[in-house]
Protein backbone atom coordinates (compact mmCIF):
# COMPACT_ATOMS: atom_id res chain seq x y z
CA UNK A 1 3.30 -12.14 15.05
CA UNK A 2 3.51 -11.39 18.89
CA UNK A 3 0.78 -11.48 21.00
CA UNK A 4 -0.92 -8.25 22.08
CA UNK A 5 -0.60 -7.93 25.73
CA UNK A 6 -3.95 -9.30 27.83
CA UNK A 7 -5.16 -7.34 30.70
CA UNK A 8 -3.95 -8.10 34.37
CA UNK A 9 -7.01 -9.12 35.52
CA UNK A 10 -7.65 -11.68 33.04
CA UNK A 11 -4.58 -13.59 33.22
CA UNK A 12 -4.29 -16.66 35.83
CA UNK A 13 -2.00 -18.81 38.16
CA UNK A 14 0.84 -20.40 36.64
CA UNK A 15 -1.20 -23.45 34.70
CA UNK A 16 -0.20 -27.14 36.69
CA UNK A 17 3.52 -28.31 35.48
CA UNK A 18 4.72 -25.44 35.08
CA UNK A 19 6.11 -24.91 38.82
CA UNK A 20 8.31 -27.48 41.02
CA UNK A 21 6.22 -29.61 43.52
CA UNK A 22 5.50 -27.73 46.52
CA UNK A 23 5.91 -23.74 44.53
CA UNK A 24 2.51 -22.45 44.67
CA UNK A 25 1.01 -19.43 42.16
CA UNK A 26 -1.43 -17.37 43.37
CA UNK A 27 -2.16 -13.49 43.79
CA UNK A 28 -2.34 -11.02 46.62
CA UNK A 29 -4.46 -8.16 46.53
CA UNK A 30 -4.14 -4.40 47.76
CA UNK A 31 -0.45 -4.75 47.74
CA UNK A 32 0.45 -0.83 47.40
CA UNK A 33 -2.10 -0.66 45.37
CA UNK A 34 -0.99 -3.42 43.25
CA UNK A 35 -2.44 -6.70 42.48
CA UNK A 36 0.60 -9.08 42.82
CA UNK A 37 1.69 -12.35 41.47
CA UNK A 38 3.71 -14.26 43.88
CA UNK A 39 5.37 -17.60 44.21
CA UNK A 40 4.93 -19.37 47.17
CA UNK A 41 6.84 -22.36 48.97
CA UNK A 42 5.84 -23.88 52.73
CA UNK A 43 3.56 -21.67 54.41
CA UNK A 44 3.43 -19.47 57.91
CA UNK A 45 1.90 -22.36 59.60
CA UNK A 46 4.22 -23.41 63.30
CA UNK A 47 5.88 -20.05 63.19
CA UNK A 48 7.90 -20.36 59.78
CA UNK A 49 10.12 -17.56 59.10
CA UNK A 50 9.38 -15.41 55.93
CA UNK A 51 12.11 -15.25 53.25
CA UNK A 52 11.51 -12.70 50.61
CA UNK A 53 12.66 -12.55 47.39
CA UNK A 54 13.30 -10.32 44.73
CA UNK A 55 13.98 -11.30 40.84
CA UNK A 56 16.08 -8.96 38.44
CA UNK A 57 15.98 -8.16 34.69
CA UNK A 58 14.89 -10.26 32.46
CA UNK A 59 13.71 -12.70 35.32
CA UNK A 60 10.43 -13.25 37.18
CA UNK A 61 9.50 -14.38 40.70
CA UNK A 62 10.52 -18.03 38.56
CA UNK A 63 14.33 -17.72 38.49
CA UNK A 64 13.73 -18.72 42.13
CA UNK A 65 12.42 -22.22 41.15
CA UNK A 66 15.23 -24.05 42.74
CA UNK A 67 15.76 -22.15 45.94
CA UNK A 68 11.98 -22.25 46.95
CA UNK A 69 11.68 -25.84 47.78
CA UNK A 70 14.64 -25.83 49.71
CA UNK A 71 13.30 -23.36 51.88
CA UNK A 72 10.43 -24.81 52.30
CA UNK A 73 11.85 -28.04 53.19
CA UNK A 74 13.99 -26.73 55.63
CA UNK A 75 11.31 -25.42 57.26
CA UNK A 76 11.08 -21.62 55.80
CA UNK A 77 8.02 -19.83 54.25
CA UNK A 78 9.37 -18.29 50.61
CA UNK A 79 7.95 -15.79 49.05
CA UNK A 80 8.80 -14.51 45.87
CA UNK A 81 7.07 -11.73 43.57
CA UNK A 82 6.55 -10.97 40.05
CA UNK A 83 7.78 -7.22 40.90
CA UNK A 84 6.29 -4.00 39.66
CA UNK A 85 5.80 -4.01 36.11
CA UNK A 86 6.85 -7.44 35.92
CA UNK A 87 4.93 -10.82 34.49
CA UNK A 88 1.56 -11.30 36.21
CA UNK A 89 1.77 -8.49 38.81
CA UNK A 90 -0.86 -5.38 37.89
CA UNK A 91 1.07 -3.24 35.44
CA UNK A 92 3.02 -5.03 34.06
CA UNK A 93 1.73 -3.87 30.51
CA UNK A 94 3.10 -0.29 31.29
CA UNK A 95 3.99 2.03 28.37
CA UNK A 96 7.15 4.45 28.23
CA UNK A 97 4.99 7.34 28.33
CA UNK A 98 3.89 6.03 31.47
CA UNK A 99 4.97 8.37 34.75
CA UNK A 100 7.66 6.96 36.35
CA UNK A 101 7.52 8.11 39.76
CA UNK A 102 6.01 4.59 40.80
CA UNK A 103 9.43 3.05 39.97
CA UNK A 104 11.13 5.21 42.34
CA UNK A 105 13.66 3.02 44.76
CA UNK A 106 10.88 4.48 47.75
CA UNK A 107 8.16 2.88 45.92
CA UNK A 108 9.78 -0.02 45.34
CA UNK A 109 10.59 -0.41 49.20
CA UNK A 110 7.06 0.09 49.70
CA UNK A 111 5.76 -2.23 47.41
CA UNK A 112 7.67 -5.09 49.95
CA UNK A 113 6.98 -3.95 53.23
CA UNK A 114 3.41 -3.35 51.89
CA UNK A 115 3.69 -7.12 50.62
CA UNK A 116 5.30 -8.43 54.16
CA UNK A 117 2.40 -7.04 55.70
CA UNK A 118 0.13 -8.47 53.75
CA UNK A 119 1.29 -12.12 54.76
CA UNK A 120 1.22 -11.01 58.14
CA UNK A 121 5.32 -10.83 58.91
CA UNK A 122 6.56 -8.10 61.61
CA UNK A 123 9.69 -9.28 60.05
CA UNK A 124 11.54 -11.47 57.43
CA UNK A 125 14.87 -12.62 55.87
CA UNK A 126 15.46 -11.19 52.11
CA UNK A 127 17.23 -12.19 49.26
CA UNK A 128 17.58 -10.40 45.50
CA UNK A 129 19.27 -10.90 42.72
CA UNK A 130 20.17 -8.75 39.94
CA UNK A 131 18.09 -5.54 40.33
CA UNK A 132 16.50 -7.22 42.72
CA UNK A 133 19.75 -6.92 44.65
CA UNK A 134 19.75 -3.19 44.75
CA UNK A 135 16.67 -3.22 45.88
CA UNK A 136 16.92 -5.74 48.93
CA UNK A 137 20.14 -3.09 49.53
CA UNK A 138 17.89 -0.19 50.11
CA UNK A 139 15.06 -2.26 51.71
CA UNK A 140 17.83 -3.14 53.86
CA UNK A 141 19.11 0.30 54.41
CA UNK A 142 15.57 2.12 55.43
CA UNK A 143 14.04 -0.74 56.94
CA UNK A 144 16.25 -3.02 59.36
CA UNK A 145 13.26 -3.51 61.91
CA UNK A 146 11.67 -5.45 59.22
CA UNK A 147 14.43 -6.56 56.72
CA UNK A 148 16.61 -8.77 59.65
CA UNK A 149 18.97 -10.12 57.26
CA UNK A 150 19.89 -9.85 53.68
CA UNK A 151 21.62 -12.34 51.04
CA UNK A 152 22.57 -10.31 47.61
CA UNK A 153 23.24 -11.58 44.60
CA UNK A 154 25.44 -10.68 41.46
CA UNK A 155 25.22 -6.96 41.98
CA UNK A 156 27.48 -5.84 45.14
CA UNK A 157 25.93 -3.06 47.33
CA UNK A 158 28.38 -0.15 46.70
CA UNK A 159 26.81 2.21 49.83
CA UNK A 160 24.64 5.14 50.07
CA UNK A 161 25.31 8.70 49.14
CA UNK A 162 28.42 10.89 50.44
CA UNK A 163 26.99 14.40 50.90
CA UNK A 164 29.43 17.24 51.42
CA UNK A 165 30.51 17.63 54.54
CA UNK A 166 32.01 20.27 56.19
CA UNK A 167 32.09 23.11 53.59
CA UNK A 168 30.45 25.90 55.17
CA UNK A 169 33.48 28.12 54.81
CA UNK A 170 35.49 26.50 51.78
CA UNK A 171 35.94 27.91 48.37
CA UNK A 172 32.90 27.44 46.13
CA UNK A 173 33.53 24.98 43.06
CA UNK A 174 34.73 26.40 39.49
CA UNK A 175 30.74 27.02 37.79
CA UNK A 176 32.52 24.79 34.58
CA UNK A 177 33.16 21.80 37.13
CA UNK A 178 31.48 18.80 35.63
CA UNK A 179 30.94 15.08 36.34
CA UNK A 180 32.90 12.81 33.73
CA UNK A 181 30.14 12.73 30.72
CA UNK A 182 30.57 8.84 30.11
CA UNK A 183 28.73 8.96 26.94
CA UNK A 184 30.96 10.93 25.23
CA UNK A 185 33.44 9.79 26.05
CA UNK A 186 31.94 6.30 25.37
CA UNK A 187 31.00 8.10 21.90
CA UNK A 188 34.62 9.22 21.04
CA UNK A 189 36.01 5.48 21.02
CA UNK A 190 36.56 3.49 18.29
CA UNK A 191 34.67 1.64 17.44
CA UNK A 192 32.13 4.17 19.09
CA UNK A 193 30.10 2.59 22.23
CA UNK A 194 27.09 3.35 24.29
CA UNK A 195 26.35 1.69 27.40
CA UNK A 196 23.81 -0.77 28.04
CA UNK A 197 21.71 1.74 31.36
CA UNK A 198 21.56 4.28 28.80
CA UNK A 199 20.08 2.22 26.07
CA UNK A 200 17.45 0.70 28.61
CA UNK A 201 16.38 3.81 29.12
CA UNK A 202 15.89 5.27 25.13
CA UNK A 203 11.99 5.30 23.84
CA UNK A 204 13.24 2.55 21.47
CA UNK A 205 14.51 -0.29 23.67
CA UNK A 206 11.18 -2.12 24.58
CA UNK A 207 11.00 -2.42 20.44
CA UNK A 208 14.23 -3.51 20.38
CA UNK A 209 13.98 -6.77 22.76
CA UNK A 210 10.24 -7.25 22.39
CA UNK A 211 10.19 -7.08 18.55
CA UNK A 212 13.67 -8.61 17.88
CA UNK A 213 13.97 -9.70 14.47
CA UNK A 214 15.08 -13.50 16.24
CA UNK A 215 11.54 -13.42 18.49
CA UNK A 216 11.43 -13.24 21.90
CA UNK A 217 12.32 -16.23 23.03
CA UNK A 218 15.52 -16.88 20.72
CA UNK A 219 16.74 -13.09 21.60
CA UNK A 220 16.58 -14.23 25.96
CA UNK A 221 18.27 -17.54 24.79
CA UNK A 222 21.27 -15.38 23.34
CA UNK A 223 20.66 -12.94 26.34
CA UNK A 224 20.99 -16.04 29.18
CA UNK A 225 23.64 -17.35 27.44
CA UNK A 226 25.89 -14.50 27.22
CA UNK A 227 25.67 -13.50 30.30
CA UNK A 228 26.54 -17.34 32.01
CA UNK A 229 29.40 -19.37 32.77
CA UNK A 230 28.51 -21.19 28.98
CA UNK A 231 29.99 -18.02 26.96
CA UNK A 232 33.79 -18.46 26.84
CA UNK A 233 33.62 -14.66 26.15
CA UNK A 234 33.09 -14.58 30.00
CA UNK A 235 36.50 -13.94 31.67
CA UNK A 236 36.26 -10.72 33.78
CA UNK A 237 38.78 -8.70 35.61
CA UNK A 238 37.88 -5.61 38.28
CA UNK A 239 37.60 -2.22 36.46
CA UNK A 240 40.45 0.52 37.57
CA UNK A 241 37.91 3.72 37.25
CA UNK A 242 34.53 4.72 35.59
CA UNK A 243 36.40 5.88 32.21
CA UNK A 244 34.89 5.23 28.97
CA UNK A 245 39.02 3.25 28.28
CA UNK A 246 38.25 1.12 31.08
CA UNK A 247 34.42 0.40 30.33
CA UNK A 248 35.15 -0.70 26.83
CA UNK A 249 36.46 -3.78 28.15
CA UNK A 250 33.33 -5.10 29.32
CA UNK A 251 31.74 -7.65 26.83
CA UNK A 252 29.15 -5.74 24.23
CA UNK A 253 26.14 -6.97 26.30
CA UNK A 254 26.89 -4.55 28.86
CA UNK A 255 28.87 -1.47 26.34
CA UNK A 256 27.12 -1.88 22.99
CA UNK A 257 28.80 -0.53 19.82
CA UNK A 258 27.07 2.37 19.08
CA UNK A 259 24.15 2.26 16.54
CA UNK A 260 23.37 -1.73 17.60
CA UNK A 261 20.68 -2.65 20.03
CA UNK A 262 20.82 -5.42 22.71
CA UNK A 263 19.03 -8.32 20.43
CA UNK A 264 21.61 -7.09 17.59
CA UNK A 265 24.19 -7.42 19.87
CA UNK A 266 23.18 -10.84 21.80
CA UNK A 267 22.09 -12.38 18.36
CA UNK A 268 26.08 -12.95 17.53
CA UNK A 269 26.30 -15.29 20.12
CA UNK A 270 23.10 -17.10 19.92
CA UNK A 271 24.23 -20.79 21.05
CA UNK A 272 23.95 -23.62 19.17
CA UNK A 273 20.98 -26.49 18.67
CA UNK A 274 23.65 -28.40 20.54
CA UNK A 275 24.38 -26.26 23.21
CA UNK A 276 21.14 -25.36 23.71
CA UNK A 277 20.12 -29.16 24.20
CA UNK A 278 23.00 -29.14 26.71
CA UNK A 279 22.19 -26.65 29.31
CA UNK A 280 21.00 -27.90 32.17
CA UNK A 281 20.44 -24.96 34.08
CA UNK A 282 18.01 -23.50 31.44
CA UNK A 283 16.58 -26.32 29.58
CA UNK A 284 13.96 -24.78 26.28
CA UNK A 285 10.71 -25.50 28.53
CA UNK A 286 12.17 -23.34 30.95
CA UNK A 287 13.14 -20.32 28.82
CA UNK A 288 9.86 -20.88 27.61
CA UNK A 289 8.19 -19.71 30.92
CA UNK A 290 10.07 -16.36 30.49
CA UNK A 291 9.65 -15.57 26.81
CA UNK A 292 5.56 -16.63 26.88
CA UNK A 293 5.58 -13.89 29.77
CA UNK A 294 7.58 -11.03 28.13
CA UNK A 295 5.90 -12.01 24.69
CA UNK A 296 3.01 -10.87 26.13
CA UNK A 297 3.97 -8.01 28.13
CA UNK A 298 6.60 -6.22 26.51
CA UNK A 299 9.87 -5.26 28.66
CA UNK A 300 8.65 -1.65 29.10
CA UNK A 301 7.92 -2.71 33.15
CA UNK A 302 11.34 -3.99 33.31
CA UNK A 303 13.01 -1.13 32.00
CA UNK A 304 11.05 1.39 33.61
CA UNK A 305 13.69 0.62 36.46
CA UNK A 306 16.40 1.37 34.46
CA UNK A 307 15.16 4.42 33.07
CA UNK A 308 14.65 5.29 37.10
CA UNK A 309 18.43 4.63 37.98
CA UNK A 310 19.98 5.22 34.27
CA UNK A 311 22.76 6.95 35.88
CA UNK A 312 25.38 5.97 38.64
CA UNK A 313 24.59 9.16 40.23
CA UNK A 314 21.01 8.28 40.59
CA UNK A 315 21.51 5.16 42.00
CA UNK A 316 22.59 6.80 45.12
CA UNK A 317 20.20 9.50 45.38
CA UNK A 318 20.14 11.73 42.07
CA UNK A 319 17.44 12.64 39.60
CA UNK A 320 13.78 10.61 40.18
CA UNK A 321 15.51 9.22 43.42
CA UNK A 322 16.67 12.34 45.23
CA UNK A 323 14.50 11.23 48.70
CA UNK A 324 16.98 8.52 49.11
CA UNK A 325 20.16 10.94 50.20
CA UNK A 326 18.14 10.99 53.38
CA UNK A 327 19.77 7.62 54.06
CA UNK A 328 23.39 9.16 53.15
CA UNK A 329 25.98 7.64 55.72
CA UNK A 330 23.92 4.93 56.34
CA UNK A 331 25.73 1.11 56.10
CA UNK A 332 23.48 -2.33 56.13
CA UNK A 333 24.26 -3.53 59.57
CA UNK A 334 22.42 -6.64 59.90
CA UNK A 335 23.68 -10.02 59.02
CA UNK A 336 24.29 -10.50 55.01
CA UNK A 337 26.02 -12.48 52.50
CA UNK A 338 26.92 -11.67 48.62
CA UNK A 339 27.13 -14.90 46.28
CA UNK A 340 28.48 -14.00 42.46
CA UNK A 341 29.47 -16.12 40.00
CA UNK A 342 32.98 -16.13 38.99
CA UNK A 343 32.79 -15.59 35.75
CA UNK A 344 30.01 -12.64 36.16
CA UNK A 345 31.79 -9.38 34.64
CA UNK A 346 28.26 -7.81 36.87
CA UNK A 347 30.13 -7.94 39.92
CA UNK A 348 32.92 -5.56 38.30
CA UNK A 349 30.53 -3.32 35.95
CA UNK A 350 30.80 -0.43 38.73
CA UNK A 351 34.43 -0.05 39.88
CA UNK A 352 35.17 -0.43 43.17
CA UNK A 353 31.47 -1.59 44.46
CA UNK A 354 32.31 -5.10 45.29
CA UNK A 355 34.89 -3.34 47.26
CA UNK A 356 32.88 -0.61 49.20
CA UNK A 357 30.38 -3.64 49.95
CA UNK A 358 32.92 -5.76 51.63
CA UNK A 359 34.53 -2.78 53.43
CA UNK A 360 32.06 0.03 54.44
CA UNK A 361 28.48 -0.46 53.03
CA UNK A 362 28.03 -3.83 55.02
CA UNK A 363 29.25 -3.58 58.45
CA UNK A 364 28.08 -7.85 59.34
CA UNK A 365 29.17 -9.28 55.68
CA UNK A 366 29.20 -13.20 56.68
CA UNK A 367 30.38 -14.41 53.43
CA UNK A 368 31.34 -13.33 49.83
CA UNK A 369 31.09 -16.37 47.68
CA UNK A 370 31.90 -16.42 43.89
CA UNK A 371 31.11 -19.51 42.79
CA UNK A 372 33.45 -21.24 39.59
CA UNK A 373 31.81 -21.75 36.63
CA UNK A 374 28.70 -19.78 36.99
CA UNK A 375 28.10 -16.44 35.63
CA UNK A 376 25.47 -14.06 36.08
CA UNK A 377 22.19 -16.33 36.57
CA UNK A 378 24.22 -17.73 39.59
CA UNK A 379 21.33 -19.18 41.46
CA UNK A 380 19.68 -21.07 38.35
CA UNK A 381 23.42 -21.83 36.97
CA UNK A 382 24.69 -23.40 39.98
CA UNK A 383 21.41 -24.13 42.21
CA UNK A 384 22.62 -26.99 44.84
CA UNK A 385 26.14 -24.67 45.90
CA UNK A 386 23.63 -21.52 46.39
CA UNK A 387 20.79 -23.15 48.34
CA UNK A 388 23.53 -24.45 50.55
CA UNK A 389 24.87 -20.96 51.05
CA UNK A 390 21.85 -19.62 51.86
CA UNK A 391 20.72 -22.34 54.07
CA UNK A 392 23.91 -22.07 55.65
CA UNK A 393 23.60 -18.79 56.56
CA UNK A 394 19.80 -18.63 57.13
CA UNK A 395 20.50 -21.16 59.98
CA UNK A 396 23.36 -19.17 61.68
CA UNK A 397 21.17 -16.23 62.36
């Protein structure tokens, strides 16, 4: 039986062992209205610079458990948040009939700077991973005053909106013309597919992860493991075009077959006892952090982002996050650096991103790393090459 989820307000700190020596748990209040859980390593004290950063899906202000001390050590003040609808942060328990307007890339961006201010920064260095990625991209993009530099992670930046441009006096389009509808054509294959944005953002996928037959915890060990450097399935190649011929050959975890859910779909490749005793990078005690979390919240706060950005189109300005086309043109011109892993099929999901990023959207890229043998949990799967990278180029700034 799962446990029913337990209000904000009565849930604590992280309990001692559970963090690395010198990673702090604690809450901040008032934080766009928000009462936040955040991980904290070193401290503001001698004029420490502020690093930020920014978990993705299914991950918590945790998967930074291995960057945070180095930080601190070297002499940085990390920072890292449960984000909205996330773990211990207020909300997290949100439902689908919830509004979404609060999970709106502008909200997001002012859920940080609201949180910056709130440790007293002018200013700090960012990092995300994930979804967290796209939104250090956009905090980035409105806000380089505050955001100075920028590491991503796993998800390349693929730019802001193109609006049309000079069309005052050319011919209107055909009324008929049409974007490519991707689920169709998705739906026409055989077998038939649907991809994994869409499913996120169905009434049924919180029931689907948080109720998987396999329990929470076994369905994110399938999950982690599918997704990383462990699952020989792992072998990607860049994507010609956003076709339904060329998104089928992305592994199922990202284009499901059609009528299976994501813990269906993960469940075939659950690792073995043997395996599982092997990974280093996500030993059981670990994992067990994340599933105690989501088995009592539910991934409704998780995928309320997806539902927000469910389509490409969105994701540069469309639908819930129309306000952001004011930002259309605009590149990420201070310093930044992308780290993958190599055997991530993320960093190929949207053709051509990884692409744009290195090219146009970031006019200062100092490095594009993909790292061998990691996959898509890159800075928990290979720890000691990204905490170098970062360090690397925190200190050339």
């Amino acid at each position: 039986m799962l446990a029913t989820m337990q209000p904000d307000d009565d849930i604590g700190p992280y309990e001692d062992g559970v963090l690395p020596p010198g990673v702090r748990s604690r809450f901040v209040a008032d934080v766009n209205g928000l009462r936040m859980h955040v991980l904290e390593a070193g401290s503001k004290a001698r004029g420490r610079a502020g690093v930020l950063l920014l978990h993705g899906f299914p991950e918590l202000a945790y998967s930074w458990r291995r960057l945070m001390p180095a930080l601190a050590q070297a002499g940085y003040h990390a920072i890292a948040p449960d984000l909205r609808g996330y773990g211990r942060t207020d909300g997290a328990g949100v439902t689908y009939d919830d509004d979404l307007r609060p999970f709106r890339m502008l909200n997001e961006i002012r859920d940080m700077l609201s949180l910056v201010a709130a440790f007293g920064y002018r200013e700090v260095h960012l990092a995300g991973h994930d979804f967290g990625s796209l939104v250090a991209s956009w905090c980035a993009v409105a806000r380089p005053d505050v955001f100075r530099s920028v590491v991503l992670m796993s998800a390349p930046f693929g730019g802001t909106a193109t609006l049309p441009f000079d069309t005052a006096d050319a011919p209107s389009a055909p009324a008929n013309a049409a974007a490519t509808d991707i689920d169709t054509e998705l739906a026409s294959l055989d077998p038939p597919r649907h991809h994994y944005r869409r499913f996120y953002a169905t009434r049924g996928a919180n029931d689907d992860l948080w109720r998987a037959p396999q329990g929470v915890h076994d369905f994110l060990r399938a999950y982690y493991h599918m997704k990383s450097g462990d699952w020989n399935g792992n072998r990607p190649e860049p994507l010609r075009e956003w076709s339904a011929a060329e998104l089928a050959r992305l592994p199922r975890y990202y284009v499901l077959d059609r009528g299976k859910g994501m813990a269906e779909t993960v469940a075939e490749q659950m690792p073995s006892a043997a395996e599982i005793a092997a990974c280093e990078w996500l030993p059981d005690d670990e994992l067990r952090v994340y599933s105690a979390e989501y088995e009592r919240t539910g991934f409704q706060g998780g995928l309320q982002w997806y539902r927000s950005v469910q389509s490409v189109s969105s994701i540069f300005g469309g639908g819930i996050n129309a306000d952001l086309q004011v930002f259309a043109g605009r590149t990420i011109d201070q310093p930044s650096m992308f780290i993958a892993g190599a055997r991530d099929w993320g960093i190929h999901q949207r053709p051509g991103a990884l692409e744009r990023m290195e090219g146009q959207a970031c006019t200062d890229l100092r490095g594009l790393h993909l790292l061998d043998g990691a996959g898509h949990w890159v800075q928990q799967e290979k720890p000691a090459e990204v905490n170098r990278l970062v360090l690397e180029f925190l200190r050339s700034l």
